[in-house]
PDB file of N, CA and C in Angstrom:
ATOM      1  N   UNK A   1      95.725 124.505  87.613  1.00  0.00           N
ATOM      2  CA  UNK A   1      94.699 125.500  87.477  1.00  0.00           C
ATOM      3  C   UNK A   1      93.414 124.821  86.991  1.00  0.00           C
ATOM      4  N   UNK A   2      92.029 124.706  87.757  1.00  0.00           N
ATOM      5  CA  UNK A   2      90.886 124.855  87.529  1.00  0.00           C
ATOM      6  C   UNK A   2      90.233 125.636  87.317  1.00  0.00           C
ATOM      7  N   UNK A   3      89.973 126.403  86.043  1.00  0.00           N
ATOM      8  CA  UNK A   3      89.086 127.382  85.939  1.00  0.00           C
ATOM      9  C   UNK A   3      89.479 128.654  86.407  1.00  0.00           C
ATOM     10  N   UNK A   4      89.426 129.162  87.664  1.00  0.00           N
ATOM     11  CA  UNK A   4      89.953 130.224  88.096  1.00  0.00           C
ATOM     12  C   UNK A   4      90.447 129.667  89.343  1.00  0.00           C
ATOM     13  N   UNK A   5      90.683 128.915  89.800  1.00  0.00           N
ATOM     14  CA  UNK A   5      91.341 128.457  91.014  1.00  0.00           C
ATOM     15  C   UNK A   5      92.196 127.460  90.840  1.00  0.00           C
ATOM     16  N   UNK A   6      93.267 127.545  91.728  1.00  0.00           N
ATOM     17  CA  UNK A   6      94.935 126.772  91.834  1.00  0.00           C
ATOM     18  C   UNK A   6      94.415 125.685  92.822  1.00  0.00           C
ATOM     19  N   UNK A   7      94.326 124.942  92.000  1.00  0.00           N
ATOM     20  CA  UNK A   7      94.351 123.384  93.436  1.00  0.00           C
ATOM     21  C   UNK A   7      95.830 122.855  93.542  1.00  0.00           C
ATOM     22  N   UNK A   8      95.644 122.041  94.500  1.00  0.00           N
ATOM     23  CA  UNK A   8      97.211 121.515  94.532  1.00  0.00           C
ATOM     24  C   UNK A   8      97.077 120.007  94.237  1.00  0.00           C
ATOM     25  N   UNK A   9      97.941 119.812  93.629  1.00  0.00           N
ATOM     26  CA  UNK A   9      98.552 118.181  93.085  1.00  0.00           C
ATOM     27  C   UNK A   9      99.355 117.581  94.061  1.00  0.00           C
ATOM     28  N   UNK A  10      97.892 116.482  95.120  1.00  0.00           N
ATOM     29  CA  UNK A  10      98.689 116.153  96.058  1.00  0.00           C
ATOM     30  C   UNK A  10      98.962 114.660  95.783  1.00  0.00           C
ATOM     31  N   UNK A  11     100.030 113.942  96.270  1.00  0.00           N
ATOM     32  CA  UNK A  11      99.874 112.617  95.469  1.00  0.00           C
ATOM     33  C   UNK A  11     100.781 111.621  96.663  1.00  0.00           C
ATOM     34  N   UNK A  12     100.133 110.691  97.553  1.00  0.00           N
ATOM     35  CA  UNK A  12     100.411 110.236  98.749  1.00  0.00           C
ATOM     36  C   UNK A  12     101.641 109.446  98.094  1.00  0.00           C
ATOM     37  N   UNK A  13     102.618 109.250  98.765  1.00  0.00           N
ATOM     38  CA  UNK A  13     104.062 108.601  98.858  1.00  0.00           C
ATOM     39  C   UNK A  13     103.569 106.938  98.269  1.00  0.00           C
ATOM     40  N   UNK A  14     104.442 106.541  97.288  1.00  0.00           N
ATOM     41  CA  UNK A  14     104.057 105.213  96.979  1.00  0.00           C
ATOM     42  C   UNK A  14     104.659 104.052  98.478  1.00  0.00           C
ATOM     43  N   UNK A  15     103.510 103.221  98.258  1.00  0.00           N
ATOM     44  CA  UNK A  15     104.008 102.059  99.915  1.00  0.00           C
ATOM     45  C   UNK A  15     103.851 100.659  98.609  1.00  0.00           C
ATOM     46  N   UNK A  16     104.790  99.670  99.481  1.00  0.00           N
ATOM     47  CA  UNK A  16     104.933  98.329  99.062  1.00  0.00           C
ATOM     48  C   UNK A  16     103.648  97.572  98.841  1.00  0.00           C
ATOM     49  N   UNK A  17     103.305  96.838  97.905  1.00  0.00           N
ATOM     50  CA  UNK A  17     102.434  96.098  97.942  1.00  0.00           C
ATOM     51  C   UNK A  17     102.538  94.896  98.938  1.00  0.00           C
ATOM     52  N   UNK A  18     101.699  94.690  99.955  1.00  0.00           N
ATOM     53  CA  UNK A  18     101.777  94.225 100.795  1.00  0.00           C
ATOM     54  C   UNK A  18     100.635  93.439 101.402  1.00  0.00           C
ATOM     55  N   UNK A  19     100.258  91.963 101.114  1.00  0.00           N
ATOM     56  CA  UNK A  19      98.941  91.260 101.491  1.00  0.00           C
ATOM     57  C   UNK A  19      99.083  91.189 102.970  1.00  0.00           C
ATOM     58  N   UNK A  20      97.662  91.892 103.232  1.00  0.00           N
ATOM     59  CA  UNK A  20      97.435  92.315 104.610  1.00  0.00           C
ATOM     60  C   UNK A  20      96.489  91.170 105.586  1.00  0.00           C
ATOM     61  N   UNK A  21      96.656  90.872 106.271  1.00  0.00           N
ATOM     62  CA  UNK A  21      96.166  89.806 106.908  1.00  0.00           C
ATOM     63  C   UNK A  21      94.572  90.159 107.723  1.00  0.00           C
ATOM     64  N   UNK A  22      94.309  89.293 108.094  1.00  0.00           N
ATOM     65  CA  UNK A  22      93.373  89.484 109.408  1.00  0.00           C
ATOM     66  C   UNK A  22      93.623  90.258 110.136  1.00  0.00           C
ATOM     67  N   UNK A  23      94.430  90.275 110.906  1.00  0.00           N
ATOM     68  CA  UNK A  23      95.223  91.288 112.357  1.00  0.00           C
ATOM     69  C   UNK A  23      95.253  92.595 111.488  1.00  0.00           C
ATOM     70  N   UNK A  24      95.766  92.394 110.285  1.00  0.00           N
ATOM     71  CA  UNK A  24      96.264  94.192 110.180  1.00  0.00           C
ATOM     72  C   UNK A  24      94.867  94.585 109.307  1.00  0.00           C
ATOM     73  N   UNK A  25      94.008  94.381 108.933  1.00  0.00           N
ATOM     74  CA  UNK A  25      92.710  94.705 109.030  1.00  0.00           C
ATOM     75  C   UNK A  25      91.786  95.081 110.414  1.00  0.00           C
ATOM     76  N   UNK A  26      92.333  94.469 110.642  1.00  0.00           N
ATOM     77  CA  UNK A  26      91.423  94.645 112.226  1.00  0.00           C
ATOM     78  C   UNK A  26      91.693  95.916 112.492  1.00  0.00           C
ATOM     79  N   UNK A  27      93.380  96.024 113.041  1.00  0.00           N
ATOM     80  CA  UNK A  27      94.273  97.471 113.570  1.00  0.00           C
ATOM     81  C   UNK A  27      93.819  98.485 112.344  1.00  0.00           C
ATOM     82  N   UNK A  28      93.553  98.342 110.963  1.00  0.00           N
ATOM     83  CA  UNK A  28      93.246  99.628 110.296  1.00  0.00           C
ATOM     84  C   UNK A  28      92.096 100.324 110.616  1.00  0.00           C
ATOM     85  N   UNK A  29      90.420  98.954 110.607  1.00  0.00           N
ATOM     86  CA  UNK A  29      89.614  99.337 110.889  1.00  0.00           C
ATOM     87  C   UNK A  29      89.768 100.012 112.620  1.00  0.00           C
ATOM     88  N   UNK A  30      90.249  99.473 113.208  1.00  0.00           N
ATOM     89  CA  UNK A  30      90.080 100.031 114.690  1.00  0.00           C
ATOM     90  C   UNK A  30      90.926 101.677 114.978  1.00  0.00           C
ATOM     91  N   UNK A  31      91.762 101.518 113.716  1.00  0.00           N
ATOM     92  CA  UNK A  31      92.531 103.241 113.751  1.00  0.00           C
ATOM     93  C   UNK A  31      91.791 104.291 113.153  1.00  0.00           C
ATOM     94  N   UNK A  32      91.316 103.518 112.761  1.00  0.00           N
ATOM     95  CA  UNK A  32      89.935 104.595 111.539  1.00  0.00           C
ATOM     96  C   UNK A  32      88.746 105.065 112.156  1.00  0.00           C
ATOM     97  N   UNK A  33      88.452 104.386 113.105  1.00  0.00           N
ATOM     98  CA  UNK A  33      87.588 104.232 113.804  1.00  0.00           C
ATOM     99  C   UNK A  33      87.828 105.369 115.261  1.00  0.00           C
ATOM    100  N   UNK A  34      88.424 104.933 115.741  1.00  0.00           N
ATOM    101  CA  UNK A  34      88.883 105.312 117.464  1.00  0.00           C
ATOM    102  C   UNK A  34      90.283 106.393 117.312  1.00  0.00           C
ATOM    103  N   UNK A  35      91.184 106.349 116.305  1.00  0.00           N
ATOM    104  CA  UNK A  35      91.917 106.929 116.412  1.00  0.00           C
ATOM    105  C   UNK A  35      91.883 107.974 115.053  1.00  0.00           C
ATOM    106  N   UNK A  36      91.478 108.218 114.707  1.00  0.00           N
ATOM    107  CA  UNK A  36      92.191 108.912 113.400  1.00  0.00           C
ATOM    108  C   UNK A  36      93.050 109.566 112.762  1.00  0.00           C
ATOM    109  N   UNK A  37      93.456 110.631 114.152  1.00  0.00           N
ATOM    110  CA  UNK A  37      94.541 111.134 114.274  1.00  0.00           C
ATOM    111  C   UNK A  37      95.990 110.703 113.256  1.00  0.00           C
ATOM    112  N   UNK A  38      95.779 109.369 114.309  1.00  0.00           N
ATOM    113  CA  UNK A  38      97.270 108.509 113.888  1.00  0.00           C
ATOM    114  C   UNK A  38      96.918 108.008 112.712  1.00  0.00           C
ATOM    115  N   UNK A  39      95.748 107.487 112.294  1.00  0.00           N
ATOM    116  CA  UNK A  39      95.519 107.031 111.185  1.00  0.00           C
ATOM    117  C   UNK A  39      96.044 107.637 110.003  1.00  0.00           C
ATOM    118  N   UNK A  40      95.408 108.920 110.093  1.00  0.00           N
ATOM    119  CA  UNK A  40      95.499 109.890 108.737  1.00  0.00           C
ATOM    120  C   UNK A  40      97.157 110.256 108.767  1.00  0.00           C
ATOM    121  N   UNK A  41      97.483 110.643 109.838  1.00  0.00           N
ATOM    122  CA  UNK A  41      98.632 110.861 110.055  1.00  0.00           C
ATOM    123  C   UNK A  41     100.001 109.653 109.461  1.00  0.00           C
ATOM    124  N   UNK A  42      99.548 108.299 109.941  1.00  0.00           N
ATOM    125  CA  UNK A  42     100.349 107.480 109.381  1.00  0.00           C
ATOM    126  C   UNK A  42      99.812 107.035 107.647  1.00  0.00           C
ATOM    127  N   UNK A  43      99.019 107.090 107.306  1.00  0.00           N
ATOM    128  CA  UNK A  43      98.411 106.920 105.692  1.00  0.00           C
ATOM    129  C   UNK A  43      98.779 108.520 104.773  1.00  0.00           C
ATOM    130  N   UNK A  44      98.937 109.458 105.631  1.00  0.00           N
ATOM    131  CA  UNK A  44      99.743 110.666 104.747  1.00  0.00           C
ATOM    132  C   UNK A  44     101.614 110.649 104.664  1.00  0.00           C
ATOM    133  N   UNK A  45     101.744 110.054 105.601  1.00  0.00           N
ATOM    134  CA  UNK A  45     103.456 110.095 105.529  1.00  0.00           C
ATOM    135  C   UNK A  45     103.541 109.072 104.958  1.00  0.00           C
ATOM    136  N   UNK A  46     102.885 107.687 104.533  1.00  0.00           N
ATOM    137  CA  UNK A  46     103.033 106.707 103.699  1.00  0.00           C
ATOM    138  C   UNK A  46     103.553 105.506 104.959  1.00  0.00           C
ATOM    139  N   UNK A  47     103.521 105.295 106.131  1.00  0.00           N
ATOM    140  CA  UNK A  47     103.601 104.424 106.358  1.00  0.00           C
ATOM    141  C   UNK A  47     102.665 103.573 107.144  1.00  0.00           C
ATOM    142  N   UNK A  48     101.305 103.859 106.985  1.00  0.00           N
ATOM    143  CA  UNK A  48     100.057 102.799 107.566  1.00  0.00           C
ATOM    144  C   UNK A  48     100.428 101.624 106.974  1.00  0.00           C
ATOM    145  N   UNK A  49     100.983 101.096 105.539  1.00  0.00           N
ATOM    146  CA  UNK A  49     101.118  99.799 104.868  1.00  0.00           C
ATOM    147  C   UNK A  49     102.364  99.080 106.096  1.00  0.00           C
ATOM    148  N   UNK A  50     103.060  99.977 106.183  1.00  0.00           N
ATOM    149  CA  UNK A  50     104.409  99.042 106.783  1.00  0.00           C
ATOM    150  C   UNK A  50     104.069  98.650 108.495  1.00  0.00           C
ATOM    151  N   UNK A  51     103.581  99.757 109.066  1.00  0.00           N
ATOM    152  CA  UNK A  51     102.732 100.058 110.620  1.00  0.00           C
ATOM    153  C   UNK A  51     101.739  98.401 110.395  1.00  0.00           C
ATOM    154  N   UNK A  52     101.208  98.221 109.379  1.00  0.00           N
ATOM    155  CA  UNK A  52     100.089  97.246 109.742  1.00  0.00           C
ATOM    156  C   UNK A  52     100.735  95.905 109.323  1.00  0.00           C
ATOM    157  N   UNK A  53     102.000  95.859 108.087  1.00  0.00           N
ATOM    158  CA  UNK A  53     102.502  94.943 107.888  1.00  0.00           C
ATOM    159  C   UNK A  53     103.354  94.115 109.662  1.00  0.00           C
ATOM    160  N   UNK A  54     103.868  95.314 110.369  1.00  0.00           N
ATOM    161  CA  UNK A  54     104.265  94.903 111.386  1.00  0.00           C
ATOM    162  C   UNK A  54     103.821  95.074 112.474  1.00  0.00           C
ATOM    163  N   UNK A  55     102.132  94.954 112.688  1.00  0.00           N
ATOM    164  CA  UNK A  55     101.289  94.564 113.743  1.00  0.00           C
ATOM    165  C   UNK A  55     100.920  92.882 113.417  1.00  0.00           C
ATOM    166  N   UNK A  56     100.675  92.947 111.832  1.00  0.00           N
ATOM    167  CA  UNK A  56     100.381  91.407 111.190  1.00  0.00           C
ATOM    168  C   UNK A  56     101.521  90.181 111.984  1.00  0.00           C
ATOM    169  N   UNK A  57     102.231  90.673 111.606  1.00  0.00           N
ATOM    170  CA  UNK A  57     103.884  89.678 111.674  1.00  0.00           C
ATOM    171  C   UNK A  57     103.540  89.654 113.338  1.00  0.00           C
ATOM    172  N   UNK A  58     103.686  90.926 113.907  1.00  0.00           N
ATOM    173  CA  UNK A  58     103.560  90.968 115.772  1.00  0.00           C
ATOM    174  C   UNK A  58     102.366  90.069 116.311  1.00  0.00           C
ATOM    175  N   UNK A  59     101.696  89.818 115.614  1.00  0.00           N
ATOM    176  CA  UNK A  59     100.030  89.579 116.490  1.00  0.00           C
ATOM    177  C   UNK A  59     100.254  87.717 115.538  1.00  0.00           C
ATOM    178  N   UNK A  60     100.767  87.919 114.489  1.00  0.00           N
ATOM    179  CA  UNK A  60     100.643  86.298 114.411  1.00  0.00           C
ATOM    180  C   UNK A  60     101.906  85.450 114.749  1.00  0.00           C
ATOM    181  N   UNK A  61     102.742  85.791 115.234  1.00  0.00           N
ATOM    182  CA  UNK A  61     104.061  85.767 116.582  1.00  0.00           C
ATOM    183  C   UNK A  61     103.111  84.880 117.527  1.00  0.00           C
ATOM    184  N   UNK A  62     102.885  86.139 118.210  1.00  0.00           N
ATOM    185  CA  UNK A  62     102.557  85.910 119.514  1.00  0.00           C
ATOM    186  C   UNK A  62     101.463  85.253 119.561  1.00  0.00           C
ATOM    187  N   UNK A  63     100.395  84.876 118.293  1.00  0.00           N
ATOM    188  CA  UNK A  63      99.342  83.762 118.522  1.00  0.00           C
ATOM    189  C   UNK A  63      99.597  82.304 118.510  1.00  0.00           C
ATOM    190  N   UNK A  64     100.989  82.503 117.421  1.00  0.00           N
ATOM    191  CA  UNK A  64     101.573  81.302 117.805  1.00  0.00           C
ATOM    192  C   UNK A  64     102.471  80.722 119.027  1.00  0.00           C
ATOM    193  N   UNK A  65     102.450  81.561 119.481  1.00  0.00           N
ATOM    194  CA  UNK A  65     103.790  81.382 120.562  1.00  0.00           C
ATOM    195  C   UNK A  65     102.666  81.207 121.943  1.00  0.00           C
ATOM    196  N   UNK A  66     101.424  81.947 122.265  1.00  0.00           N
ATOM    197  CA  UNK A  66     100.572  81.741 122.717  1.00  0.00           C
ATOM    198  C   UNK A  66     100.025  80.402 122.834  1.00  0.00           C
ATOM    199  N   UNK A  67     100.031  79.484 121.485  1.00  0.00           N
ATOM    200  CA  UNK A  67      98.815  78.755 121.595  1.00  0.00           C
ATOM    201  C   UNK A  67      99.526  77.613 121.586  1.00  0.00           C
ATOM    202  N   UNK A  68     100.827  77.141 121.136  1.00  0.00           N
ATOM    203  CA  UNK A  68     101.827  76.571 122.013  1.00  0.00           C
ATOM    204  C   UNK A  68     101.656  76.478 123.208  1.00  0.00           C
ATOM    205  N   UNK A  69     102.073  76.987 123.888  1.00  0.00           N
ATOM    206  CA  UNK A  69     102.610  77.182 125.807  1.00  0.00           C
ATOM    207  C   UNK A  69     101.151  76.575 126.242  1.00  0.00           C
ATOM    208  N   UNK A  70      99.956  77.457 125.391  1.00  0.00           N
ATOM    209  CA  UNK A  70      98.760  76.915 126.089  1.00  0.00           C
ATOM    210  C   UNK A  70      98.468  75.142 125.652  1.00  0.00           C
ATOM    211  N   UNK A  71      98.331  75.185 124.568  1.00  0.00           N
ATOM    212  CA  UNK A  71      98.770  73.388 124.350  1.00  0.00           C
ATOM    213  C   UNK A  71      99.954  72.399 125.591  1.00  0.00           C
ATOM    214  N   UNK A  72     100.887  73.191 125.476  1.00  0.00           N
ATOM    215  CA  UNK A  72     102.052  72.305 126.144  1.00  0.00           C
ATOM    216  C   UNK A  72     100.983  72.413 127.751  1.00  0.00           C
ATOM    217  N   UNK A  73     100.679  73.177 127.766  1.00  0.00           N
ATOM    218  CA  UNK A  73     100.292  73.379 129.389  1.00  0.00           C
ATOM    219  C   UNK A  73      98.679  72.486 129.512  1.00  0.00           C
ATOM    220  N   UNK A  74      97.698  72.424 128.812  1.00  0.00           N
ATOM    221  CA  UNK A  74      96.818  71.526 128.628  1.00  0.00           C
ATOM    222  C   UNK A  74      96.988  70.060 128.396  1.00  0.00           C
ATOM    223  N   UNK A  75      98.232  69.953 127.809  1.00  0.00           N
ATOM    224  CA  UNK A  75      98.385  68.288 127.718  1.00  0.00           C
ATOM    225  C   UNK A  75      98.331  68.168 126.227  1.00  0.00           C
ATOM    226  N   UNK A  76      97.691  69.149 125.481  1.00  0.00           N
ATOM    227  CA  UNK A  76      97.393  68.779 124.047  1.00  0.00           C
ATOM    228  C   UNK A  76      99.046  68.026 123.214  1.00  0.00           C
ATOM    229  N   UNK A  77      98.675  67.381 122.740  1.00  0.00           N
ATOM    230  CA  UNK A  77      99.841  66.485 121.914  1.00  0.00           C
ATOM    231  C   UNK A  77      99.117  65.834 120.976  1.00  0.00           C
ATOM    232  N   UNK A  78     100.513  65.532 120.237  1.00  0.00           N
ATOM    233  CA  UNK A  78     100.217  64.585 119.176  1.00  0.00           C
ATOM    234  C   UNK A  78      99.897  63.239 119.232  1.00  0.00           C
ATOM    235  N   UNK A  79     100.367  62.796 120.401  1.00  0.00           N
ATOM    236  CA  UNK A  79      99.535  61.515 120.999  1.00  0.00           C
ATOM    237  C   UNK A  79      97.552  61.433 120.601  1.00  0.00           C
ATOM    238  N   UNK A  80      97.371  62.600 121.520  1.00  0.00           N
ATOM    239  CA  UNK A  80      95.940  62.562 121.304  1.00  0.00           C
ATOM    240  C   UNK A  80      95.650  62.746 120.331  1.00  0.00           C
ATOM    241  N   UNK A  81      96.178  63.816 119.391  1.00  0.00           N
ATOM    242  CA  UNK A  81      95.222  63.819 118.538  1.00  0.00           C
ATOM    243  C   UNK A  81      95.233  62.366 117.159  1.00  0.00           C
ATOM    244  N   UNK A  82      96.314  61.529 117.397  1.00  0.00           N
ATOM    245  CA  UNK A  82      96.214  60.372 117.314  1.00  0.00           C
ATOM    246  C   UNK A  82      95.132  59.397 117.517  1.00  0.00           C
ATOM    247  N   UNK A  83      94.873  59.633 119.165  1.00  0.00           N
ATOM    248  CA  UNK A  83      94.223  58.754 119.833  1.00  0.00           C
ATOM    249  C   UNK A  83      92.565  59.095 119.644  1.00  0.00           C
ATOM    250  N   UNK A  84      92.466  60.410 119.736  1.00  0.00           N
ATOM    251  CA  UNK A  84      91.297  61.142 119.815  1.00  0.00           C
ATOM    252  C   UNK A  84      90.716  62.297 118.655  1.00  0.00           C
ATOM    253  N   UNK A  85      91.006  61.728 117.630  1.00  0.00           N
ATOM    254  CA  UNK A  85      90.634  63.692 116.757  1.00  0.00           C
ATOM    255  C   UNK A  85      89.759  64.404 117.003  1.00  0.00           C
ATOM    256  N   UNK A  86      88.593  64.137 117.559  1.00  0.00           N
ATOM    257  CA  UNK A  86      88.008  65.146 117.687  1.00  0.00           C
ATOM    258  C   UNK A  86      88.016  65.756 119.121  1.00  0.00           C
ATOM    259  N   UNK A  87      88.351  64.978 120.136  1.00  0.00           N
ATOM    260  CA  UNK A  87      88.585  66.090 121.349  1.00  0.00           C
ATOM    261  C   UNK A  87      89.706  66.954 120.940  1.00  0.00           C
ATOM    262  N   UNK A  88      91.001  66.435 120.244  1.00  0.00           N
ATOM    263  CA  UNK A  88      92.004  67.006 119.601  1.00  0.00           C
ATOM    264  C   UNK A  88      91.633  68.623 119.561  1.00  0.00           C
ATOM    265  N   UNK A  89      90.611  68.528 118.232  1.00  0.00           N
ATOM    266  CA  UNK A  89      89.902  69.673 117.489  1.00  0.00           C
ATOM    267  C   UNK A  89      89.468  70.571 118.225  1.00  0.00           C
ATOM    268  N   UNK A  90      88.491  70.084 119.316  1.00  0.00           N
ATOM    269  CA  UNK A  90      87.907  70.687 120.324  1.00  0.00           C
ATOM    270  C   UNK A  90      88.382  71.592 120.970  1.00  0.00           C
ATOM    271  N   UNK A  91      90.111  70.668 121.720  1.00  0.00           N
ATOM    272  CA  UNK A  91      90.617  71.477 122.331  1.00  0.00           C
ATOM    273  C   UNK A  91      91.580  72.472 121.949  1.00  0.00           C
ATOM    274  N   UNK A  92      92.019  72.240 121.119  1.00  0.00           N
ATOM    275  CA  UNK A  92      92.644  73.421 119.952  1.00  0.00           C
ATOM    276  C   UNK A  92      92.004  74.555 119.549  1.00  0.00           C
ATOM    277  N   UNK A  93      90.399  74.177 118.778  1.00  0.00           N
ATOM    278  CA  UNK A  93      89.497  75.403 118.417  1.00  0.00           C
ATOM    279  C   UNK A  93      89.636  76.356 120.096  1.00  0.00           C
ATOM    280  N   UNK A  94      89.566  75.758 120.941  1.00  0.00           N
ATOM    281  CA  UNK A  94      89.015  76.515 122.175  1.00  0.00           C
ATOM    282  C   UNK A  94      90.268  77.019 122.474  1.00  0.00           C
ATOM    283  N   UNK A  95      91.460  76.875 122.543  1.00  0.00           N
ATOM    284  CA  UNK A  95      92.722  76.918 122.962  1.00  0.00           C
ATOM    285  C   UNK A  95      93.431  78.193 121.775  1.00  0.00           C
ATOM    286  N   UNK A  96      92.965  78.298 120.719  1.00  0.00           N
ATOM    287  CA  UNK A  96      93.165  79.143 119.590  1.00  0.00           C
ATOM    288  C   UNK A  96      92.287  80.464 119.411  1.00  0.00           C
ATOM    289  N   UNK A  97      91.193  80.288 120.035  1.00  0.00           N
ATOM    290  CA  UNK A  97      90.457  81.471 120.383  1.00  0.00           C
ATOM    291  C   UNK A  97      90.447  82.239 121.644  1.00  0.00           C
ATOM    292  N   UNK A  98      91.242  81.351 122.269  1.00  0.00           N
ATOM    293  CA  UNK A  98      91.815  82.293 123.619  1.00  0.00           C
ATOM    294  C   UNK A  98      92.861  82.824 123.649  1.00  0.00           C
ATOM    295  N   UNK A  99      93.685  82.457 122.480  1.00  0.00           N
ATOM    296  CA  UNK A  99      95.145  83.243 122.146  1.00  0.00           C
ATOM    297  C   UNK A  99      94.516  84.190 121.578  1.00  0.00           C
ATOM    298  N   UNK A 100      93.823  84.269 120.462  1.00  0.00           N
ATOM    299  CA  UNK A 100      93.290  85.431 119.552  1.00  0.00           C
ATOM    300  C   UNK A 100      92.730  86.393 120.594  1.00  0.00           C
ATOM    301  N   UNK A 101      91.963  86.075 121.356  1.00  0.00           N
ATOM    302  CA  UNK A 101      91.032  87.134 122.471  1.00  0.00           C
ATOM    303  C   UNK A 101      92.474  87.685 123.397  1.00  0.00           C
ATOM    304  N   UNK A 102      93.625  86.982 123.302  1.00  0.00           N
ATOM    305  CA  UNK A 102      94.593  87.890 124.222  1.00  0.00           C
ATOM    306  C   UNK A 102      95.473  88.602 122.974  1.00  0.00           C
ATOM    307  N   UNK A 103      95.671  88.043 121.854  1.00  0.00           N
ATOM    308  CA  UNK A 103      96.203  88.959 120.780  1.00  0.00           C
ATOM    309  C   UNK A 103      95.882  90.277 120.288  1.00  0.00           C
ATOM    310  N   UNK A 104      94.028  89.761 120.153  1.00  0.00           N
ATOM    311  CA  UNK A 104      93.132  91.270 120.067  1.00  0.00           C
ATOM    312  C   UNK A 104      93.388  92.366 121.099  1.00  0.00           C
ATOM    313  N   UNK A 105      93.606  91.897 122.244  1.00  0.00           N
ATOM    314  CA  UNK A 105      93.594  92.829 123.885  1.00  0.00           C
ATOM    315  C   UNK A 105      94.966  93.256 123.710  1.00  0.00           C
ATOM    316  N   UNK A 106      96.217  92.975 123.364  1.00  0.00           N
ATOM    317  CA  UNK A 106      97.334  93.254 123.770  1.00  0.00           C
ATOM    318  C   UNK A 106      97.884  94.260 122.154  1.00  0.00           C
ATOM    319  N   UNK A 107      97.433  93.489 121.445  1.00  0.00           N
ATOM    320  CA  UNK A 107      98.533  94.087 120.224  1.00  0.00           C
ATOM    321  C   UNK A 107      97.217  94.815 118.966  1.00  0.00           C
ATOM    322  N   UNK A 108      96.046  94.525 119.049  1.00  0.00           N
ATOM    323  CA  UNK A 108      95.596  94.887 117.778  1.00  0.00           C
ATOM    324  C   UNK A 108      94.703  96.732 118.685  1.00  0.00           C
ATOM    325  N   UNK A 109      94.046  96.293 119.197  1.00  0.00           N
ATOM    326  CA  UNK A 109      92.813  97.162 119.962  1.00  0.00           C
ATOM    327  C   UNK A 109      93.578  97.782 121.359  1.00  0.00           C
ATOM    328  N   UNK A 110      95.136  98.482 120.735  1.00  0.00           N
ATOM    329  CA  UNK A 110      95.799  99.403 121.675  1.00  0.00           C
ATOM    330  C   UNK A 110      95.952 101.012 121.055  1.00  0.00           C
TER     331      UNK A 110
END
């Protein structure tokens, strides 16, 4: 009771403390944004923490598993980057931002 009016004592479901990554920042801002629906919807039943914990885990999977195959398939090795560090670097930075640009497209910005 406030004064003359009954509010209600609402108090959202406790979620795990859970350090949230890059990826599952991204997917919150982009649910908040474009979706809200699901947003509010998953942050009132208490599970946006666990939803983003396992987009995090999903999206840094598959960046690794991505940027592998694309290495093995470029030639990149440990040879070179032996032989060469900085084309090494080069081709990695470039090879790591093309996994991320297919991580963003497939798993975060759906």
């Amino acid at each position: 009771m406030v004064g003359d009016y009954s509010l209600p004592n609402l108090k959202l479901p406790q979620q795990p403390e859970v350090t949230l990554g890059r990826y599952a920042q991204m997917r919150r801002k982009f649910l908040k944004e474009h979706h809200r629906v699901l947003y509010y919807n998953l942050l009132t039943r208490g599970e946006l923490t666990q939803h983003l914990a396992e987009v995090e885990q999903r999206a840094s999977k598959m960046e690794e598993t991505i940027l592998s195959q694309m290495a093995q398939k470029e030639g990149v090795t440990e040879q070179m980057k032996a032989e060469d560090m900085m084309k090494w670097v080069r081709l990695m930075n470039a090879l790591r931002s093309s996994a991320q640009e297919i991580v963003k497209a497939e798993v975060i910005f759906v």
